[in-house]
PDB file of N, CA and C in Angstrom:
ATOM      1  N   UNK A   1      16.244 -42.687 -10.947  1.00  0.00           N
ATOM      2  CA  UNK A   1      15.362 -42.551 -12.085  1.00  0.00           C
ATOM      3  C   UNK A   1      15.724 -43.627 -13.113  1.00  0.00           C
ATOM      4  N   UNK A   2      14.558 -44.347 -13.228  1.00  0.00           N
ATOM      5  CA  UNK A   2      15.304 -45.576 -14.667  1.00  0.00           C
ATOM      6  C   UNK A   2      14.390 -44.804 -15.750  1.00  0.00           C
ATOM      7  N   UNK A   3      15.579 -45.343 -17.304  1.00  0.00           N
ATOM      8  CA  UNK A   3      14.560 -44.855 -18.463  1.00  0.00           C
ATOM      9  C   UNK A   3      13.741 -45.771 -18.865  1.00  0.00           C
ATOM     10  N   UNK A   4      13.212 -45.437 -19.757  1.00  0.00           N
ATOM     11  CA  UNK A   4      12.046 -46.056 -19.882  1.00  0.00           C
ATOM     12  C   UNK A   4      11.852 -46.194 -21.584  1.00  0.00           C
ATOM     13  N   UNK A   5      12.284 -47.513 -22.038  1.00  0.00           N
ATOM     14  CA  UNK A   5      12.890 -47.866 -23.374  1.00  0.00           C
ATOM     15  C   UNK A   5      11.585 -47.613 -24.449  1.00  0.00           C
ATOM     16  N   UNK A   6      10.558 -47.796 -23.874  1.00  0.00           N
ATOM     17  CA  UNK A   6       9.163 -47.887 -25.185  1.00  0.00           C
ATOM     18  C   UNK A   6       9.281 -45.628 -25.478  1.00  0.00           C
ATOM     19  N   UNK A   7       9.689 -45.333 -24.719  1.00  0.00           N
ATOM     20  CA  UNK A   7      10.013 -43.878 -24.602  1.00  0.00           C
ATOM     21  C   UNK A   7      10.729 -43.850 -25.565  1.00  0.00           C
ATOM     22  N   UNK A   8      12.132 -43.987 -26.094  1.00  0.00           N
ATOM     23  CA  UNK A   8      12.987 -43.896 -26.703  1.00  0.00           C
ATOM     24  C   UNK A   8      12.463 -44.618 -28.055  1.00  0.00           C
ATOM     25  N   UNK A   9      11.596 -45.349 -27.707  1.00  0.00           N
ATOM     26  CA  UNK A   9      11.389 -46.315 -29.272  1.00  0.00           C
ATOM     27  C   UNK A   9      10.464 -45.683 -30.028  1.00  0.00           C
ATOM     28  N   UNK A  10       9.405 -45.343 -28.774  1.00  0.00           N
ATOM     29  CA  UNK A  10       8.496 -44.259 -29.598  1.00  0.00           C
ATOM     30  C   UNK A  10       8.555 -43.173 -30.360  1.00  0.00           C
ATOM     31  N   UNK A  11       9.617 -42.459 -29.681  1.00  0.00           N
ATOM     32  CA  UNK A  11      10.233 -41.116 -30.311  1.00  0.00           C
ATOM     33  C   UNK A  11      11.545 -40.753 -30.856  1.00  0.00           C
ATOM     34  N   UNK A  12      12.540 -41.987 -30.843  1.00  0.00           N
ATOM     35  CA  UNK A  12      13.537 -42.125 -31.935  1.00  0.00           C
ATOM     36  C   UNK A  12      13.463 -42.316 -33.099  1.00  0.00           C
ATOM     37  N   UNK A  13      13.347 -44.193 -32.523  1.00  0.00           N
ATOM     38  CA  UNK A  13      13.807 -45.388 -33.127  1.00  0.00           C
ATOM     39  C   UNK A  13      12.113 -45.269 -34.370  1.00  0.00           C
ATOM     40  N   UNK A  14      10.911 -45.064 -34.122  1.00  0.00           N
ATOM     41  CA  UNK A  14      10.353 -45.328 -34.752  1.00  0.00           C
ATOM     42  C   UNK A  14      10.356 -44.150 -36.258  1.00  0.00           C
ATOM     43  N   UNK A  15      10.198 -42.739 -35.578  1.00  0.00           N
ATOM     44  CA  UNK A  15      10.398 -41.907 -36.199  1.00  0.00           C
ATOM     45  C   UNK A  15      11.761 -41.840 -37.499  1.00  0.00           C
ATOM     46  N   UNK A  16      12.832 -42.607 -37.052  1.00  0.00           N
ATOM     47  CA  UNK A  16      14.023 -42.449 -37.565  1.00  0.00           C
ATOM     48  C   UNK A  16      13.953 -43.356 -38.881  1.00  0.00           C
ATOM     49  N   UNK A  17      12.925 -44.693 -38.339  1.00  0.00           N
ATOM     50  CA  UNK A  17      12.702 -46.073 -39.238  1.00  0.00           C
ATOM     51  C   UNK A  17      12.052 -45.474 -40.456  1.00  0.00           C
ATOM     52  N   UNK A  18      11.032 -44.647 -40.061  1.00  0.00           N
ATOM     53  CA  UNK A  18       9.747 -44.297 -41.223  1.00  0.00           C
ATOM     54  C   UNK A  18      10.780 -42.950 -42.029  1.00  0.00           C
ATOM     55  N   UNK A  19      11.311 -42.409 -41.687  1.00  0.00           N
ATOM     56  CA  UNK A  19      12.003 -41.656 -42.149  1.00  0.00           C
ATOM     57  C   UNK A  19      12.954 -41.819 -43.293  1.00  0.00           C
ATOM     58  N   UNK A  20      13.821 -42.875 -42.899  1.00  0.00           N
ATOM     59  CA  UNK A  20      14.403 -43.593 -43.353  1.00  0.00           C
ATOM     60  C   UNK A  20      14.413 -44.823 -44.538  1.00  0.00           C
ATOM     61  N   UNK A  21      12.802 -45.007 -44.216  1.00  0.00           N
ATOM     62  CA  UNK A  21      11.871 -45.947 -45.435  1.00  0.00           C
ATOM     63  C   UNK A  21      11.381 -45.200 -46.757  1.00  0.00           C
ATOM     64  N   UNK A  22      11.309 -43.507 -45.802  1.00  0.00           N
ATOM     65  CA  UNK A  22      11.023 -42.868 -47.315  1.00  0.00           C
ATOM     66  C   UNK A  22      12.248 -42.024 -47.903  1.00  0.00           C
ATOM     67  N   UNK A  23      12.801 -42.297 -47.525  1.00  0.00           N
ATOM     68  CA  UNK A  23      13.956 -41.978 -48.083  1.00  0.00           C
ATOM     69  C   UNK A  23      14.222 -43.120 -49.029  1.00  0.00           C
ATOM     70  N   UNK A  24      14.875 -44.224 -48.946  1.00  0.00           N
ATOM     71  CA  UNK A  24      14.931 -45.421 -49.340  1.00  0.00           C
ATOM     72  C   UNK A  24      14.027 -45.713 -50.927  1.00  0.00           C
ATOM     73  N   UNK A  25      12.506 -45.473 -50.288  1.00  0.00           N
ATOM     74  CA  UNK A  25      11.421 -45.706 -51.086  1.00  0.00           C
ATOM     75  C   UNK A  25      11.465 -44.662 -52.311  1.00  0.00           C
ATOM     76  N   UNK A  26      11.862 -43.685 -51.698  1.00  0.00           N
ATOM     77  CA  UNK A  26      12.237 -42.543 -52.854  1.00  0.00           C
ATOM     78  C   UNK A  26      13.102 -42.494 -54.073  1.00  0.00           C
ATOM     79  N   UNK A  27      14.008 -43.599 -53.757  1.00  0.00           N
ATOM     80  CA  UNK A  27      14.710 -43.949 -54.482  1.00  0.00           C
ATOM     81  C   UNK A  27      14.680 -44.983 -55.718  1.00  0.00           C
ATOM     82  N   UNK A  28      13.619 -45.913 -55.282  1.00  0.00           N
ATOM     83  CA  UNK A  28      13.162 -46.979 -56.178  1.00  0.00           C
ATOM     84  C   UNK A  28      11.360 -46.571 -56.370  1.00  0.00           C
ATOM     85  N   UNK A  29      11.007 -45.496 -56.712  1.00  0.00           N
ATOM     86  CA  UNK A  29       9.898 -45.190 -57.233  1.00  0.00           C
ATOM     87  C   UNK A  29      10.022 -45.387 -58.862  1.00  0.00           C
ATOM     88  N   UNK A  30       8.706 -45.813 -59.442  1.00  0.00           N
ATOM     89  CA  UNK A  30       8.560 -46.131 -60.673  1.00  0.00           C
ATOM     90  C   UNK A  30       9.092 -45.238 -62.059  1.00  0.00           C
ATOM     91  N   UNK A  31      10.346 -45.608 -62.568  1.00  0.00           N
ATOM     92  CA  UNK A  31      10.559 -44.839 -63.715  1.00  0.00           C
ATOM     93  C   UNK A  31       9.669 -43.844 -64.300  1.00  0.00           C
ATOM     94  N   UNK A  32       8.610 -44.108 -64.611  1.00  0.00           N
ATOM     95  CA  UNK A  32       7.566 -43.436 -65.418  1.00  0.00           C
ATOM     96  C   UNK A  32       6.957 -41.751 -64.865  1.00  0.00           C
ATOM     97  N   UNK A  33       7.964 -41.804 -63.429  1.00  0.00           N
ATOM     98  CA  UNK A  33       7.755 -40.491 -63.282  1.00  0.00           C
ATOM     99  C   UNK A  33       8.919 -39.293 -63.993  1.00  0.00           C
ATOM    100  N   UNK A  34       7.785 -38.338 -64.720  1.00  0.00           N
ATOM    101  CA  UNK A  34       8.151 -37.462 -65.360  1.00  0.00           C
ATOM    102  C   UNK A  34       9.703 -36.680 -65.191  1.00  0.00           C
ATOM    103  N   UNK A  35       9.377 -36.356 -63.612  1.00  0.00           N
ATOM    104  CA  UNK A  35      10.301 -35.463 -63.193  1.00  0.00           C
ATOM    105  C   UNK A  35      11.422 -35.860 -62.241  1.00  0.00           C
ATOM    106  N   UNK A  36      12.386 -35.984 -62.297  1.00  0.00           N
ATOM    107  CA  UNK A  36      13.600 -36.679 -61.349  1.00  0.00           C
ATOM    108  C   UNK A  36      13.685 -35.292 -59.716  1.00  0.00           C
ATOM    109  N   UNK A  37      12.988 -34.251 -60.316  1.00  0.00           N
ATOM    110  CA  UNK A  37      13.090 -33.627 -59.256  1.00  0.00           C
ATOM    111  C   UNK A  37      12.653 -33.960 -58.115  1.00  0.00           C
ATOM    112  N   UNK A  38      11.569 -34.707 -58.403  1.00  0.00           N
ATOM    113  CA  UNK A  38      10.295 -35.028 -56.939  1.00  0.00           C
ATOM    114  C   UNK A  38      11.261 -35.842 -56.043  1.00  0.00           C
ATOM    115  N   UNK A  39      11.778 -36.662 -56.917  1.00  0.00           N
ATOM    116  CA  UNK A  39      12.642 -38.059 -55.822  1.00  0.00           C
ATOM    117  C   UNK A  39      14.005 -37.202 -55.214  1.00  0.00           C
ATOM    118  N   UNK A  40      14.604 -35.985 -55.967  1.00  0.00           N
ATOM    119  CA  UNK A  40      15.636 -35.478 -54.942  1.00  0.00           C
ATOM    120  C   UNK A  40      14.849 -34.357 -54.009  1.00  0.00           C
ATOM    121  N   UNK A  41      13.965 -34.020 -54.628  1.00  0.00           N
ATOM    122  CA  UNK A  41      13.352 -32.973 -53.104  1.00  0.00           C
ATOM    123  C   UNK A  41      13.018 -33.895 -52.010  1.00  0.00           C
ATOM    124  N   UNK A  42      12.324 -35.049 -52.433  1.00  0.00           N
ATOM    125  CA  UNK A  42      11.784 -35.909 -51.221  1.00  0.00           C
ATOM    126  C   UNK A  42      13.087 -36.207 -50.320  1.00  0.00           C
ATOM    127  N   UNK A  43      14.026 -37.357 -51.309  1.00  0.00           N
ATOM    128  CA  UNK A  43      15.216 -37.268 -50.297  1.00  0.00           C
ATOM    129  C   UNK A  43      16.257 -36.037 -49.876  1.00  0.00           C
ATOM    130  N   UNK A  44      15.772 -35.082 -50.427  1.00  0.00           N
ATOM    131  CA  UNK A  44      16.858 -34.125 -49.750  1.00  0.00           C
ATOM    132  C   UNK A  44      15.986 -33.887 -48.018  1.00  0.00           C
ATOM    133  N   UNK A  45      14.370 -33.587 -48.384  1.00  0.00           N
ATOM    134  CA  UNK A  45      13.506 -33.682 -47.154  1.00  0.00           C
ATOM    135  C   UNK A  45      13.903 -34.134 -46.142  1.00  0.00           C
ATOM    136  N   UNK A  46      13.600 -35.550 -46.366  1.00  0.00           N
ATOM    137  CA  UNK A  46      14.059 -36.668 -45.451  1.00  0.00           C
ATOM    138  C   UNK A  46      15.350 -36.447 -44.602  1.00  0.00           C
ATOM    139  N   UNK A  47      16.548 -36.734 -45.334  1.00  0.00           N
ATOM    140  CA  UNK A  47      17.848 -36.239 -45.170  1.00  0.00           C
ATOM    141  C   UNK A  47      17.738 -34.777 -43.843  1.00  0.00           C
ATOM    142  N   UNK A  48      17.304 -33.852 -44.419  1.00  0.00           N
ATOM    143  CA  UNK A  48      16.882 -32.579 -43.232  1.00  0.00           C
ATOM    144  C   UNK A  48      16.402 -33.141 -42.260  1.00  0.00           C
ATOM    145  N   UNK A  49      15.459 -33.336 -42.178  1.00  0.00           N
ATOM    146  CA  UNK A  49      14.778 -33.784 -41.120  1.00  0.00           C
ATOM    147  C   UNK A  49      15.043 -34.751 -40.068  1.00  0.00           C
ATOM    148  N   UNK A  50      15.684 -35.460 -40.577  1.00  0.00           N
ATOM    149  CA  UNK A  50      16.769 -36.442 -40.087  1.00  0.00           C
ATOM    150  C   UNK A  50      17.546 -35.592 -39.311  1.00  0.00           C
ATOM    151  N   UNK A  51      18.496 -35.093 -39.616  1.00  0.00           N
ATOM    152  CA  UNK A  51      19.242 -34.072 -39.033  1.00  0.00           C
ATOM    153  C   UNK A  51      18.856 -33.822 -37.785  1.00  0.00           C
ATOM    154  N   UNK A  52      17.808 -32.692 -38.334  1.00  0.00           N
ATOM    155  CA  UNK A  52      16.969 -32.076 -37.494  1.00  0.00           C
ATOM    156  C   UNK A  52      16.486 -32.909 -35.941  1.00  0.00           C
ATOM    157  N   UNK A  53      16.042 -33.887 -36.307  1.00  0.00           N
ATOM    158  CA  UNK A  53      14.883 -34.731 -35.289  1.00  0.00           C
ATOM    159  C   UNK A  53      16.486 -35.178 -34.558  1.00  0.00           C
ATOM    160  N   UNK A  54      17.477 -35.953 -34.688  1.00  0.00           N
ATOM    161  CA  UNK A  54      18.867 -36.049 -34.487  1.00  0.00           C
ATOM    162  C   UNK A  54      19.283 -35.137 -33.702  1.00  0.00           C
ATOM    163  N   UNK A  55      19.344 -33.717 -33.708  1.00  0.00           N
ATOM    164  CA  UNK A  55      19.876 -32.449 -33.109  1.00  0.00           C
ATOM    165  C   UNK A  55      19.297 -32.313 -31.673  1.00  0.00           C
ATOM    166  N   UNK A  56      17.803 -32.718 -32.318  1.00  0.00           N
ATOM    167  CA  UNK A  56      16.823 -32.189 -31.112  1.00  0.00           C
ATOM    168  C   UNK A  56      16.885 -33.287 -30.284  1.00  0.00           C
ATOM    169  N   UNK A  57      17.095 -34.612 -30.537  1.00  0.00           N
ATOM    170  CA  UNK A  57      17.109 -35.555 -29.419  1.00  0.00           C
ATOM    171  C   UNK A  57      18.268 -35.385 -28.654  1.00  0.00           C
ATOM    172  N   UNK A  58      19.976 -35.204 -29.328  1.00  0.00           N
ATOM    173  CA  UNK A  58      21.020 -35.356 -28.625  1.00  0.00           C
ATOM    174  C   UNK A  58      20.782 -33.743 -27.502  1.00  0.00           C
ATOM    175  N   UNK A  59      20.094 -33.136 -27.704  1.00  0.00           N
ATOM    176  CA  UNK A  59      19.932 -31.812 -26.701  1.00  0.00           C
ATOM    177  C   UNK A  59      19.419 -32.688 -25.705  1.00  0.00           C
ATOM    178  N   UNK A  60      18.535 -33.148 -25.413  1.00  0.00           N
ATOM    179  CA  UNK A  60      17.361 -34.101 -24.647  1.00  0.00           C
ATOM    180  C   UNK A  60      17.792 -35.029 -23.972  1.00  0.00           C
ATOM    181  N   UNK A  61      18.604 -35.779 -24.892  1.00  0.00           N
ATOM    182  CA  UNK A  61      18.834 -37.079 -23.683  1.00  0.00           C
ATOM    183  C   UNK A  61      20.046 -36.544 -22.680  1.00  0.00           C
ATOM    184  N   UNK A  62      19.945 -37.519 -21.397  1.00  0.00           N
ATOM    185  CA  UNK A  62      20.451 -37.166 -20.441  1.00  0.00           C
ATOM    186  C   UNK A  62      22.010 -37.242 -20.508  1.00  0.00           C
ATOM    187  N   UNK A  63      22.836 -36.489 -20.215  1.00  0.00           N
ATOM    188  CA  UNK A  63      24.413 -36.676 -20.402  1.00  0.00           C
ATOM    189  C   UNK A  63      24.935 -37.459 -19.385  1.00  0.00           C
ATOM    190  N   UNK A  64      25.528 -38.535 -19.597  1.00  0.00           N
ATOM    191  CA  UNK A  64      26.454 -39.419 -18.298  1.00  0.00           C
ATOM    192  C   UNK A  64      27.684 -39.587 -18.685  1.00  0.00           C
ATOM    193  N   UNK A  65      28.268 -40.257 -17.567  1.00  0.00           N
ATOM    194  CA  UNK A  65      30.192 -40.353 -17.760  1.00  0.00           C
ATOM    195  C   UNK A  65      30.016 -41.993 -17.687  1.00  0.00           C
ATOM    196  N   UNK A  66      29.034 -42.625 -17.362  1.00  0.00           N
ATOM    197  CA  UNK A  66      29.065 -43.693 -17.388  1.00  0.00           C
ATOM    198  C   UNK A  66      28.588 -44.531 -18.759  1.00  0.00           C
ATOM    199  N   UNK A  67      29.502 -45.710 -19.507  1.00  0.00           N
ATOM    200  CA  UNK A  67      28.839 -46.093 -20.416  1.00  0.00           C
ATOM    201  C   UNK A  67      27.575 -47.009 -20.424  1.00  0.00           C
ATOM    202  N   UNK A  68      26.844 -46.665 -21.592  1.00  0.00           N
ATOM    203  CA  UNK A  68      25.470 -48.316 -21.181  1.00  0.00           C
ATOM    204  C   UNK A  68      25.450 -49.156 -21.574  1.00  0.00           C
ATOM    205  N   UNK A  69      25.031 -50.167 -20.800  1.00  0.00           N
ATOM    206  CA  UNK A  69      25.111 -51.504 -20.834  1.00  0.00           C
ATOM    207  C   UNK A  69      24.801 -52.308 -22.240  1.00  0.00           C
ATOM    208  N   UNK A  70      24.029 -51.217 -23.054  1.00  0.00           N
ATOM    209  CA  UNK A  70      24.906 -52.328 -24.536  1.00  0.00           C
ATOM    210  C   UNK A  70      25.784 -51.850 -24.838  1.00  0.00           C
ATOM    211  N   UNK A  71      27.375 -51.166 -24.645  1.00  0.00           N
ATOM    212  CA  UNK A  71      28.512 -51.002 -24.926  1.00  0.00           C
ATOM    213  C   UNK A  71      29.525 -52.748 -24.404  1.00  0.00           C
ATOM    214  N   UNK A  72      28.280 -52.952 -23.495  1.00  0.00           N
ATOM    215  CA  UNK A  72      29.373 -54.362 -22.968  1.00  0.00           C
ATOM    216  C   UNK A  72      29.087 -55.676 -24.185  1.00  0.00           C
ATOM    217  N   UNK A  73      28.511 -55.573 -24.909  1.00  0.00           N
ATOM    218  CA  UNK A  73      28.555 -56.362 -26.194  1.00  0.00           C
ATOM    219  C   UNK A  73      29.436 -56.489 -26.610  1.00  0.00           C
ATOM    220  N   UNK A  74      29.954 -57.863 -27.117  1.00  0.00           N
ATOM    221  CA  UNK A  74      31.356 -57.793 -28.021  1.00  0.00           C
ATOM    222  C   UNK A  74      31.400 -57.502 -29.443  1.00  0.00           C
ATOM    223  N   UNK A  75      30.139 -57.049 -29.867  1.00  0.00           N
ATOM    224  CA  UNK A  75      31.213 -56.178 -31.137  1.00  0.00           C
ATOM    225  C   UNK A  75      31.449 -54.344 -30.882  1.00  0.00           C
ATOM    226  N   UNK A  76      30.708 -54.511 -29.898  1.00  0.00           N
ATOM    227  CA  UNK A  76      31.122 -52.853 -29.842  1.00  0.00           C
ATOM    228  C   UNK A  76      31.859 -52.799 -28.979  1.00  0.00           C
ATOM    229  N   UNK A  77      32.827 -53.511 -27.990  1.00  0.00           N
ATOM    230  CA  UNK A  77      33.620 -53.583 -27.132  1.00  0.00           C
ATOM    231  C   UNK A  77      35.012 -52.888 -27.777  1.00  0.00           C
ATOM    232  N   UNK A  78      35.022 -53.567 -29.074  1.00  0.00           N
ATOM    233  CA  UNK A  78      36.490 -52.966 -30.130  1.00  0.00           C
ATOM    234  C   UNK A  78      36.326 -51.773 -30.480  1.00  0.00           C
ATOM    235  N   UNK A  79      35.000 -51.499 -30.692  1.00  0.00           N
ATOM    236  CA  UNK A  79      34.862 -50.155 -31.197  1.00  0.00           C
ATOM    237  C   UNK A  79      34.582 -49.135 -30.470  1.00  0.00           C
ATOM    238  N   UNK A  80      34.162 -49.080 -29.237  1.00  0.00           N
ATOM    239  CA  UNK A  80      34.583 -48.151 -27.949  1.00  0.00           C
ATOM    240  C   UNK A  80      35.832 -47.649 -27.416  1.00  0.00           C
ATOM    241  N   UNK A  81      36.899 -49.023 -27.298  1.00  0.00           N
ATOM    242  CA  UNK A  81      38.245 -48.868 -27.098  1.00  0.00           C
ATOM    243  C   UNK A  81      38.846 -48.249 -27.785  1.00  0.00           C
ATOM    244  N   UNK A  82      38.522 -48.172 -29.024  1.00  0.00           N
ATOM    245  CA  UNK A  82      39.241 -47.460 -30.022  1.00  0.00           C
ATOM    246  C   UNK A  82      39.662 -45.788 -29.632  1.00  0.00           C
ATOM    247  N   UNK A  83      38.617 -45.539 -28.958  1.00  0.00           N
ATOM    248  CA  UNK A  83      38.184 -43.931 -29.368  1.00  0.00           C
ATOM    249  C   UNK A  83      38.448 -43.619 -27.609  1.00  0.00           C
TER     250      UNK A  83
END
């Protein structure tokens, strides 16, 4: 069985990006709003959900003993060994 990377991009990597933008964006919204609450509910949101979407993928993806082939990169080569 090979995976199938537009899979993972679709339902990680993209989800995680936009997530992550409003979080971000939440942060540099225009002074002139009234209430400081809106920008910590939004990022506390975000933040959850994150989590969340996080939890539910590591259930999902497949468990191996073998590492993948971007671990053979050299900057994460140091940081594999480590651990």
């Amino acid at each position: 069985m090979k995976r199938n990377p537009s899979y993972y991009i679709a339902l990680i990597i993209t989800p995680s990006f936009v997530l992550t933008f409003l979080c971000i964006a939440g942060l540099f919204t225009s002074p002139l709003v009234v209430d400081d609450l809106e920008k910590f509910c939004m990022g506390l949101t975000t933040i959850m959900s994150t989590a969340v979407m996080i939890g539910i993928v590591a259930e999902n993806i497949p468990k191996t003993k073998v590492l993948p082939k971007l671990s053979k990169l050299k900057p994460h080569r140091k940081f594999l060994r480590q651990n």
